[in-house]
N, C-alpha and C. Protein backbone atom coordinates (compact mmCIF):
# COMPACT_ATOMS: atom_id res chain seq x y z
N UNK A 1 -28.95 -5.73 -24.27
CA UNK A 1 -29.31 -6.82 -23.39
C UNK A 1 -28.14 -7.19 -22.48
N UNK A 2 -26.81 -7.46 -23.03
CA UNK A 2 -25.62 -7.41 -22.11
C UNK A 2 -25.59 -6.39 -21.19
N UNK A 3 -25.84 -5.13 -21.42
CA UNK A 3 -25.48 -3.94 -20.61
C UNK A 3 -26.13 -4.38 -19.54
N UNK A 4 -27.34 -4.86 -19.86
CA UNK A 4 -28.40 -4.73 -18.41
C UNK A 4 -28.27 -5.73 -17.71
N UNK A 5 -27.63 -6.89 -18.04
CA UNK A 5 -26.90 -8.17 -17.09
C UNK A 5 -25.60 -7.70 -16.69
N UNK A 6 -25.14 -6.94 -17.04
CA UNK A 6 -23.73 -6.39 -16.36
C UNK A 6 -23.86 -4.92 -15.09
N UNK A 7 -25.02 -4.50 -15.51
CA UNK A 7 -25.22 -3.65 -14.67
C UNK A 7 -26.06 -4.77 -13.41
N UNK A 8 -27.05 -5.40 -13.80
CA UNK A 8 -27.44 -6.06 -12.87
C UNK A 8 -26.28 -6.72 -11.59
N UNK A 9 -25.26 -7.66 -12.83
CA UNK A 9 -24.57 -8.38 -11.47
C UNK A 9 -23.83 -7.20 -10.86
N UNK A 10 -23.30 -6.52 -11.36
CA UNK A 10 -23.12 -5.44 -10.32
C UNK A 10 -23.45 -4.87 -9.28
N UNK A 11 -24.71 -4.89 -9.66
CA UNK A 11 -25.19 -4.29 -8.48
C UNK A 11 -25.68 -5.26 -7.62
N UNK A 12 -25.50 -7.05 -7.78
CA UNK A 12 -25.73 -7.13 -6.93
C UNK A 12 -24.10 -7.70 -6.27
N UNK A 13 -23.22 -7.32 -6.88
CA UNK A 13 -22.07 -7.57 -6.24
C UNK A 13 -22.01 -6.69 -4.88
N UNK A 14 -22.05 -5.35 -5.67
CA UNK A 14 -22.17 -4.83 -4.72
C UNK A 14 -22.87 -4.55 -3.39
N UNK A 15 -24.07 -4.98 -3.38
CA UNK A 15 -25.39 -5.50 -2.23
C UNK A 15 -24.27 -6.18 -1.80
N UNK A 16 -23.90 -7.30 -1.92
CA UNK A 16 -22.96 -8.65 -1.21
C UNK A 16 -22.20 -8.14 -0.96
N UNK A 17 -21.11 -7.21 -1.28
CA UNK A 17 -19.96 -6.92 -0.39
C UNK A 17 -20.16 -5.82 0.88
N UNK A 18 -21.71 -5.00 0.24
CA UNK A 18 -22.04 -3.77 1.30
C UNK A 18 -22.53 -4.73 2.40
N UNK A 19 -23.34 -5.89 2.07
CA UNK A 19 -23.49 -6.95 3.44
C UNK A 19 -22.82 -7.14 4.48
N UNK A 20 -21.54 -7.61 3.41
CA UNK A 20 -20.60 -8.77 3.97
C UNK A 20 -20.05 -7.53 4.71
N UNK A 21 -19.51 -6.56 4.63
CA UNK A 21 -18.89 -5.23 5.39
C UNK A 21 -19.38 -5.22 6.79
N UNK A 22 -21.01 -5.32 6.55
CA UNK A 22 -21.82 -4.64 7.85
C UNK A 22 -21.35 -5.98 8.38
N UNK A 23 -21.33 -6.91 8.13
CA UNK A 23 -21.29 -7.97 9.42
C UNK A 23 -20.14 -8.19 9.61
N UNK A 24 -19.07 -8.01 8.92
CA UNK A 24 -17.43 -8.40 9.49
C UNK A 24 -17.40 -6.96 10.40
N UNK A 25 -17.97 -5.63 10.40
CA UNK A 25 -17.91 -4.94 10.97
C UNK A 25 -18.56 -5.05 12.36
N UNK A 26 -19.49 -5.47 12.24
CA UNK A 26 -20.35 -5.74 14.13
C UNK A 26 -19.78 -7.02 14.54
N UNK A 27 -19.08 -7.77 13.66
CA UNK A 27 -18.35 -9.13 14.18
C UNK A 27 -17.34 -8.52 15.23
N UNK A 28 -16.60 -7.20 14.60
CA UNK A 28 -15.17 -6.73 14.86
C UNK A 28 -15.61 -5.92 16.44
N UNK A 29 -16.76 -5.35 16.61
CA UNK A 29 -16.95 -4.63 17.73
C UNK A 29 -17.42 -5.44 18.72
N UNK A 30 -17.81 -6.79 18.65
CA UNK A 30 -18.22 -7.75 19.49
C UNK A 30 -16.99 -8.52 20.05
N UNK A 31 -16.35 -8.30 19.67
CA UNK A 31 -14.65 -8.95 19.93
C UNK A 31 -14.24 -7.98 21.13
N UNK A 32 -14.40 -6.73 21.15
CA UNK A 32 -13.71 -5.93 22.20
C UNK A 32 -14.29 -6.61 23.45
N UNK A 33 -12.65 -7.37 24.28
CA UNK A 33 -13.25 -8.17 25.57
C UNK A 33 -12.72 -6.84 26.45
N UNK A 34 -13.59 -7.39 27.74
CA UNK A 34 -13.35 -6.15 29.16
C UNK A 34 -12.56 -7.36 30.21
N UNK A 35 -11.47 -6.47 30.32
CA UNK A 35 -10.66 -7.05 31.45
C UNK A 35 -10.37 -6.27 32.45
N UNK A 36 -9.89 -7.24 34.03
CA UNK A 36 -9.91 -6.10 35.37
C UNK A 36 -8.76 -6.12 36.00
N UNK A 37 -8.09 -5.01 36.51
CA UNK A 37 -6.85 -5.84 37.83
C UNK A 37 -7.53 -4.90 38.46
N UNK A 38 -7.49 -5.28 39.53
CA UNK A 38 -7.88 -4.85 41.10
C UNK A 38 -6.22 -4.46 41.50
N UNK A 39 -6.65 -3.00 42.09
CA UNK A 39 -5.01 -2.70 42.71
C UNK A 39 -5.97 -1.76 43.83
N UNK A 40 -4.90 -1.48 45.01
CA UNK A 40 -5.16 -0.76 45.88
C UNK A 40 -3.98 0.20 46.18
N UNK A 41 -3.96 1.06 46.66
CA UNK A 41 -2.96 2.10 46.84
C UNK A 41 -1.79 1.46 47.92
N UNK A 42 -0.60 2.00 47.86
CA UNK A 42 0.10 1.52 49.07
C UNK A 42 -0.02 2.42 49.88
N UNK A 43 0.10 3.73 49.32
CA UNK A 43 -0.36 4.93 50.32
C UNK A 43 -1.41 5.58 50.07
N UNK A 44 -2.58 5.79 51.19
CA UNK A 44 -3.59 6.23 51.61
C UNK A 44 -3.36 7.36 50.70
N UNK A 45 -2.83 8.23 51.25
CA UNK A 45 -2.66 9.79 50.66
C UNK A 45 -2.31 10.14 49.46
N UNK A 46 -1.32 8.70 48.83
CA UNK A 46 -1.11 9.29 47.32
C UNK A 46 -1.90 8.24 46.84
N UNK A 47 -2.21 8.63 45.14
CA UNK A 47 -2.91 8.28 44.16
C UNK A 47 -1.55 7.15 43.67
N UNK A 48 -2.51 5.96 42.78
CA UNK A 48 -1.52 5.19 42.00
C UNK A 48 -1.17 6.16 40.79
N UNK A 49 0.08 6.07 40.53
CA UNK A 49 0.87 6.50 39.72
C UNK A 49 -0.02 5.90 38.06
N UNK A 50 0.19 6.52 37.43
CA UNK A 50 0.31 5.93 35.73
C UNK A 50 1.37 4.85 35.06
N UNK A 51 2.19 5.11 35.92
CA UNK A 51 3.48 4.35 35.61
C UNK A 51 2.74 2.79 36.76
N UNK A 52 2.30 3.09 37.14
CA UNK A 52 1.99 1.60 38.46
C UNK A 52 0.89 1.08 37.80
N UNK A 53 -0.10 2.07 36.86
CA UNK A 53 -0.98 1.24 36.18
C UNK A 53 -0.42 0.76 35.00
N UNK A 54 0.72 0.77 33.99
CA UNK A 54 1.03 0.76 33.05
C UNK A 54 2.01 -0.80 33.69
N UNK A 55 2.66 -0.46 34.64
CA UNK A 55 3.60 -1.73 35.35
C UNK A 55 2.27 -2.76 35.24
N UNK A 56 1.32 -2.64 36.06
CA UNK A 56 0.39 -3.38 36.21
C UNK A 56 -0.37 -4.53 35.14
N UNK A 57 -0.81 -3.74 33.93
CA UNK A 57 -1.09 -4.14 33.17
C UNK A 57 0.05 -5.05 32.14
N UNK A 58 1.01 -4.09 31.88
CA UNK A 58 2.05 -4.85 30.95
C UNK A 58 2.89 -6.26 31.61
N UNK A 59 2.40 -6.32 32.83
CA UNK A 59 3.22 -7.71 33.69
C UNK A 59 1.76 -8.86 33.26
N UNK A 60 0.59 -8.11 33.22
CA UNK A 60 -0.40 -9.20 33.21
C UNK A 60 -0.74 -9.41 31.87
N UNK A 61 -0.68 -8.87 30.85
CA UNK A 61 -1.02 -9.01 29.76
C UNK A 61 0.11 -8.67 28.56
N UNK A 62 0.35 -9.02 27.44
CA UNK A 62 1.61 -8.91 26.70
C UNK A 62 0.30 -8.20 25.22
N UNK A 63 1.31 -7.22 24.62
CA UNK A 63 0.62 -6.32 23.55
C UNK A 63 1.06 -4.68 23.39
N UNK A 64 0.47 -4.41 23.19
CA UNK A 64 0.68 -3.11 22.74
C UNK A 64 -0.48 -2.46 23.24
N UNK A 65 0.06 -1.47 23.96
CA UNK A 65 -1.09 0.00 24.88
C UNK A 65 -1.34 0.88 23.79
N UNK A 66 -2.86 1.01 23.76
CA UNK A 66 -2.92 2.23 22.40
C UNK A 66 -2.99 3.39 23.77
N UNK A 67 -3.85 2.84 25.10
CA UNK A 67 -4.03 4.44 25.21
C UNK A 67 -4.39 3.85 26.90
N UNK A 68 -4.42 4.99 27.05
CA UNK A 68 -4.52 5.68 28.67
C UNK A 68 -5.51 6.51 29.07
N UNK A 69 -6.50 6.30 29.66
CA UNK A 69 -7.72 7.07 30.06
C UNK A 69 -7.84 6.69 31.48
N UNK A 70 -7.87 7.98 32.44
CA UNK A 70 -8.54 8.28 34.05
C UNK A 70 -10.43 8.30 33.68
N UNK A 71 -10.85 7.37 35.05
CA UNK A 71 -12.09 7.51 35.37
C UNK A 71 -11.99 7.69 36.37
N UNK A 72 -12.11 8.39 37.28
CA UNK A 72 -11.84 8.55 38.65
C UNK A 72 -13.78 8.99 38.90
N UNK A 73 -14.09 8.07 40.32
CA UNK A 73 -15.40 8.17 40.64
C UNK A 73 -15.32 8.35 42.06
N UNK A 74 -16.45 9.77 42.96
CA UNK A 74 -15.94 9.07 44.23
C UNK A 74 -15.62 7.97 44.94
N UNK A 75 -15.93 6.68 44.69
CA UNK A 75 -16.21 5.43 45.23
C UNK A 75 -14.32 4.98 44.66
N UNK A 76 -14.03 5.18 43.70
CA UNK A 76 -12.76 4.91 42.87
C UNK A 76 -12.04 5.88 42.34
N UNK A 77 -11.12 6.46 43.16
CA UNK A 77 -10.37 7.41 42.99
C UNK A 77 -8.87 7.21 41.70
N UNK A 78 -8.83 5.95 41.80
CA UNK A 78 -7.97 5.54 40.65
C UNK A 78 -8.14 5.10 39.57
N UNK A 79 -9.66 5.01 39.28
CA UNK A 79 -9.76 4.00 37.99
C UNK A 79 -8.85 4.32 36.69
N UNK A 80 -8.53 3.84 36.11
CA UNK A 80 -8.09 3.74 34.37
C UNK A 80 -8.37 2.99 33.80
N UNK A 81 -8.43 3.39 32.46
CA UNK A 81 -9.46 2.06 31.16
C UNK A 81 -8.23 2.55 30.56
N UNK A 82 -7.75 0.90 30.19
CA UNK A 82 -6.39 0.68 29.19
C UNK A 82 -7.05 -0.01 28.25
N UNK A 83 -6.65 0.30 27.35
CA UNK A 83 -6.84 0.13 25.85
C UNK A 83 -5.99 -0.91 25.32
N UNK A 84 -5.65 -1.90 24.94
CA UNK A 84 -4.71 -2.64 24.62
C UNK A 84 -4.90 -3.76 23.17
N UNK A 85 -3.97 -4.27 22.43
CA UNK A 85 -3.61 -4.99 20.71
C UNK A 85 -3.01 -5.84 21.51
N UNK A 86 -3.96 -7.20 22.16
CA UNK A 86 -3.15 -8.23 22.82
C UNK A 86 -2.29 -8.37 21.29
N UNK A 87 -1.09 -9.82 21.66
CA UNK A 87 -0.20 -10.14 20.22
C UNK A 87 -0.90 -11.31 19.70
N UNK A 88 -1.74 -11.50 20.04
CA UNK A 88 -2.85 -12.28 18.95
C UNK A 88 -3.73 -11.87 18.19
N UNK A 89 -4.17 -10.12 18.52
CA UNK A 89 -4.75 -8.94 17.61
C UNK A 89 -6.56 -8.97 18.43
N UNK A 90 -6.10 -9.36 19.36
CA UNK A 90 -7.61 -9.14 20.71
C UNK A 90 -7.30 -7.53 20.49
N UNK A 91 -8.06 -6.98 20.45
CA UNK A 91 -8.89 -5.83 21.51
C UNK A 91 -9.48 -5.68 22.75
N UNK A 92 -8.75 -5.20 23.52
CA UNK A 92 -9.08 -5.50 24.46
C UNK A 92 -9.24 -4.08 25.76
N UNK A 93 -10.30 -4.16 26.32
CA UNK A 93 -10.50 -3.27 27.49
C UNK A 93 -10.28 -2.91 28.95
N UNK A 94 -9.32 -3.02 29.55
CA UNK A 94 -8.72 -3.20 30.93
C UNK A 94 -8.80 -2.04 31.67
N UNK A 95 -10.04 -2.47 33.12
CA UNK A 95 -10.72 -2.00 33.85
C UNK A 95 -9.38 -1.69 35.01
N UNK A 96 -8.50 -1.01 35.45
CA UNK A 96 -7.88 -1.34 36.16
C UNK A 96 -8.41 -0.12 37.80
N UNK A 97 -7.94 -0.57 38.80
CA UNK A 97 -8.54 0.19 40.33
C UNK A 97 -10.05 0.69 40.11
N UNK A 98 -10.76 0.00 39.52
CA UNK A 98 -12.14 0.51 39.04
C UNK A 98 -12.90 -0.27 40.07
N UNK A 99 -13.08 -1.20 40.91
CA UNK A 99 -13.54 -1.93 41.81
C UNK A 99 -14.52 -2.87 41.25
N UNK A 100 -15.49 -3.14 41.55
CA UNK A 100 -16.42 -4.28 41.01
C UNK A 100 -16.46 -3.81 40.12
């Protein structure tokens, strides 16, 4: 008779923590905010540098860069999506020369 109340709360411990998982988990992906800087080239002919998007971002926002990704579209020849661990532990998504 014990066995089967110990297996019971178990299992429903476990239900409750497999819950509680799924929702601290879709809590955690609803947090990723989208942020923008608008930049324009100084020269027509050259492309913004990586280093001018990296200046860019790290003057406007304070954290840690996980990463660096080009979207380049005809309409937006410069875009990059920065990845960034504001120091308050945001996640965060930064749209930069991507236009509207």
């Amino acid at each position: 008779m014990d066995f089967k109340k110990s297996i019971s709360a178990a299992m429903c411990g476990a239900i409750i923590a497999g819950i509680s998982l799924l929702s601290v988990s879709s809590a955690a992906s609803a947090a990723d905010t989208k942020y923008k800087i608008s930049m324009k080239r100084a020269n027509p002919a050259e492309p913004i540098s990586r280093d001018g998007i990296l200046s860019a971002v790290k003057s406007k926002y304070k954290g840690r860069i996980l990463s660096v990704q080009e979207k380049p579209s005809p309409s937006t020849p410069d875009c990059h999506i920065v990845r960034m661990l504001s120091l308050d532990g945001e996640y965060m998504t930064i749209q930069v020369a991507c236009g509207n």
